[in-house]
Protein backbone atom coordinates (compact mmCIF):
# COMPACT_ATOMS: atom_id res chain seq x y z
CA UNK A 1 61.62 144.77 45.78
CA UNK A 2 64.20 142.08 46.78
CA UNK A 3 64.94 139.18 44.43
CA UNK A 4 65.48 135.83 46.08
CA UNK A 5 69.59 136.31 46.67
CA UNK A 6 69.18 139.96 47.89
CA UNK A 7 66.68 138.35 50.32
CA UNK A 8 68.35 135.30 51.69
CA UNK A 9 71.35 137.48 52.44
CA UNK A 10 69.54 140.14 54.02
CA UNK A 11 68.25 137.33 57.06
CA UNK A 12 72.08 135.68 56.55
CA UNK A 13 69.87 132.45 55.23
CA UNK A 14 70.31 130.53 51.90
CA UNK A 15 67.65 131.06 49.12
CA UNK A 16 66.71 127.33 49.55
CA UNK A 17 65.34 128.60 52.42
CA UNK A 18 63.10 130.66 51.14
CA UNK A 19 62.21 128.48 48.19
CA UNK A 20 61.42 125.62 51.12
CA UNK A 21 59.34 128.40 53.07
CA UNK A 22 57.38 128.57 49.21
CA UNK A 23 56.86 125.09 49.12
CA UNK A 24 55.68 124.64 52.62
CA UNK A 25 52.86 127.48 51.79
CA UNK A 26 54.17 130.10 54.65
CA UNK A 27 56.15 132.12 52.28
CA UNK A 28 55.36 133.57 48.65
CA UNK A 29 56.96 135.88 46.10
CA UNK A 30 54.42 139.05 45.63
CA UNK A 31 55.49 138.62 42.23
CA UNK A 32 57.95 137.52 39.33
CA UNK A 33 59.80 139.35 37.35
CA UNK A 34 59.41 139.33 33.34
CA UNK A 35 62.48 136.85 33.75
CA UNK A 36 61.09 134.63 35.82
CA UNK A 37 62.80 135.87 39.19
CA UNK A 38 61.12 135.67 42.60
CA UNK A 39 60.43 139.44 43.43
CA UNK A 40 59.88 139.85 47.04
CA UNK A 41 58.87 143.45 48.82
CA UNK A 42 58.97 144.48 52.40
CA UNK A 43 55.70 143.02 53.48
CA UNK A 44 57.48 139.66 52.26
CA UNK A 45 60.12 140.42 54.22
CA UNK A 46 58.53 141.12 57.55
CA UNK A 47 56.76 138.03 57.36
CA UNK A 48 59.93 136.09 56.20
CA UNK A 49 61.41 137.84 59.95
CA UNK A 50 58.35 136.99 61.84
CA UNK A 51 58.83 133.00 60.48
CA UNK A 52 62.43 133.07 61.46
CA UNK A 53 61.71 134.35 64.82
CA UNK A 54 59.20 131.91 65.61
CA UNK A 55 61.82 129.39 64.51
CA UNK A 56 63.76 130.32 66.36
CA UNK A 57 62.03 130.07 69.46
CA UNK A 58 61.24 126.53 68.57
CA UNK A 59 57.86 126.39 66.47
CA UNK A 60 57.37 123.73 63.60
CA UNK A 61 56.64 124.64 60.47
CA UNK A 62 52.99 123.95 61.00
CA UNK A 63 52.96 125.63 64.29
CA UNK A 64 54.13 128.55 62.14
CA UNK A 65 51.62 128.32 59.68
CA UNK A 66 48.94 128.36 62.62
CA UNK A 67 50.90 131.56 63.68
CA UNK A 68 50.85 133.23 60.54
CA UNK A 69 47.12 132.44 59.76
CA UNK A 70 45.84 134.29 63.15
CA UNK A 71 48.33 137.20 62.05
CA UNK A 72 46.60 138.08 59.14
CA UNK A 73 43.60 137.82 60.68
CA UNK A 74 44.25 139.49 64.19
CA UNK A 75 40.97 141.16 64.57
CA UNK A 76 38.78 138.21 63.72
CA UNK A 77 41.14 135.84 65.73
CA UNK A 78 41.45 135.60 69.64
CA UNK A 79 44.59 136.27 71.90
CA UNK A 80 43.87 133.11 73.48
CA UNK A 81 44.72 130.97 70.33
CA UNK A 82 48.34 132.52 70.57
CA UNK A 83 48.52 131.90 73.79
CA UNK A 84 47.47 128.36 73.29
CA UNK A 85 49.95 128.03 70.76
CA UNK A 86 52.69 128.85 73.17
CA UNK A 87 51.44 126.87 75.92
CA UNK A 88 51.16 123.86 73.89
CA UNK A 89 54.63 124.18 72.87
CA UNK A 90 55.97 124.81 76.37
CA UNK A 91 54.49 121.73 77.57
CA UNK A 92 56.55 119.82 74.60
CA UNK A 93 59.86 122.02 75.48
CA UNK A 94 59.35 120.85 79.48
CA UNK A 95 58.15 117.14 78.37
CA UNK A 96 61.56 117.17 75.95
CA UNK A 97 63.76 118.89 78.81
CA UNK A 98 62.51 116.49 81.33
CA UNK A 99 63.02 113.66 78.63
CA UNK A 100 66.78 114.57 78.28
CA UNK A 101 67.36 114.97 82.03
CA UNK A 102 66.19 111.65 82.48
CA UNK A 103 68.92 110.93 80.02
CA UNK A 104 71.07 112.71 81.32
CA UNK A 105 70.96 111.30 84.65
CA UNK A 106 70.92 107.50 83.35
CA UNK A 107 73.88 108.30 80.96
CA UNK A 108 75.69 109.33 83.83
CA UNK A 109 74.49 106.75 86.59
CA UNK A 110 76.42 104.42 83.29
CA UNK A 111 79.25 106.31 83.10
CA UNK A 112 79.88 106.56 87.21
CA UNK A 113 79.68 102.53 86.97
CA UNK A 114 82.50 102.31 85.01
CA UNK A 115 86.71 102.49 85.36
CA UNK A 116 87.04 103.32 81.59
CA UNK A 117 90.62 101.80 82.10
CA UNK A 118 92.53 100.05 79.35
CA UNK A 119 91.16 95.83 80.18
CA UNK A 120 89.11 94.13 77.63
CA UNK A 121 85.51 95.12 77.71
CA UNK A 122 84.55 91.52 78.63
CA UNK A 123 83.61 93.26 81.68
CA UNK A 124 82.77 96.30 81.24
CA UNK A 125 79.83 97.60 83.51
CA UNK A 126 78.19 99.54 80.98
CA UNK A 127 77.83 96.76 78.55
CA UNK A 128 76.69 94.73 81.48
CA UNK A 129 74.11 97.23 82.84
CA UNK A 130 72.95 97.15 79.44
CA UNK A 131 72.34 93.76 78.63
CA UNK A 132 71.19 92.87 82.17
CA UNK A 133 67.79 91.83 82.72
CA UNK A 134 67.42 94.59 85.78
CA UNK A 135 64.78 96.87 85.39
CA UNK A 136 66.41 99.75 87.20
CA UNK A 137 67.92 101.50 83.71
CA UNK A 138 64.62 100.87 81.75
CA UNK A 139 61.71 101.28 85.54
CA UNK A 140 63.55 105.30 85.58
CA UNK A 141 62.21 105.67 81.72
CA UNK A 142 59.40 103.77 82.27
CA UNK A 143 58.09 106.33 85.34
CA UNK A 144 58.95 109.26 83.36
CA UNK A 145 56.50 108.44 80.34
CA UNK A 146 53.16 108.58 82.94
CA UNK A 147 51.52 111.75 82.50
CA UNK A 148 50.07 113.24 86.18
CA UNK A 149 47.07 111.09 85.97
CA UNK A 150 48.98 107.96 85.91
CA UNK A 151 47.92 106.62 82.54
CA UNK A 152 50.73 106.29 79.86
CA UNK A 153 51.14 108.81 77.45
């Protein structure tokens, strides 16, 4: 049995981890000691390793809870759930990649406009390209937003 420090410092996590994993229902205490102490045993702590993993691979919290309740109930559950789990959230990591390309690109296109000399910003292309009424900044964002079938997302 691991109390709630011994725990924590096994993963290299703080304990208000664990108590935030409690409060968000993917995490429990298999019991308390007589002094009130979190008591945790190794079943706890696989499951606490299988929530960090999926953290760390980018799953929410409720994405995680969807993980964890087909886990414990592999043999009545499909493989095609998981798999739809994953899916989904590779679509949001490409969507978010594509996103911060876009970005990327823009923030640079900004950047290559201007001398970044020493002169008063009075002039300054950035601040121009910003408050301009030209499309061009705000049409690239715009055309990345359409899904494949051309309707807005």
């Amino acid at each position: 049995m691991y109390r709630i420090g011994e725990l924590s410092a096994l993963y290299d996590i703080k304990a208000d981890t664990l108590r935030f994993y409690e409060k968000h229902g993917l995490l429990s205490p298999s019991s308390r000691s007589d002094s009130g102490y979190r008591l945790y045993n190794q079943d706890d702590s696989e499951r606490l390793k299988f929530i960090l993993r999926a953290k760390a691979v980018g799953f929410s919290l409720n994405d995680i809870a969807d993980l964890l309740s087909i886990e414990v109930d592999k043999s009545n559950r499909a493989c095609a759930e998981v798999k739809g789990l994953v899916d989904t959230k590779l679509e949001q990591v490409e969507a978010k990649l594509a996103e911060l390309q876009h970005f990327a690109t823009s923030l640079k296109s900004l950047s290559n406009t201007c001398c970044g000399g020493p002169d008063s910003a009075e002039h300054c292309s950035i601040l121009e390209a910003l408050e301009s009424s030209d499309q061009h900044i705000i049409a690239k964002k715009e055309q990345h937003h359409f899904s494949h079938s051309g309707h807005k997302d």
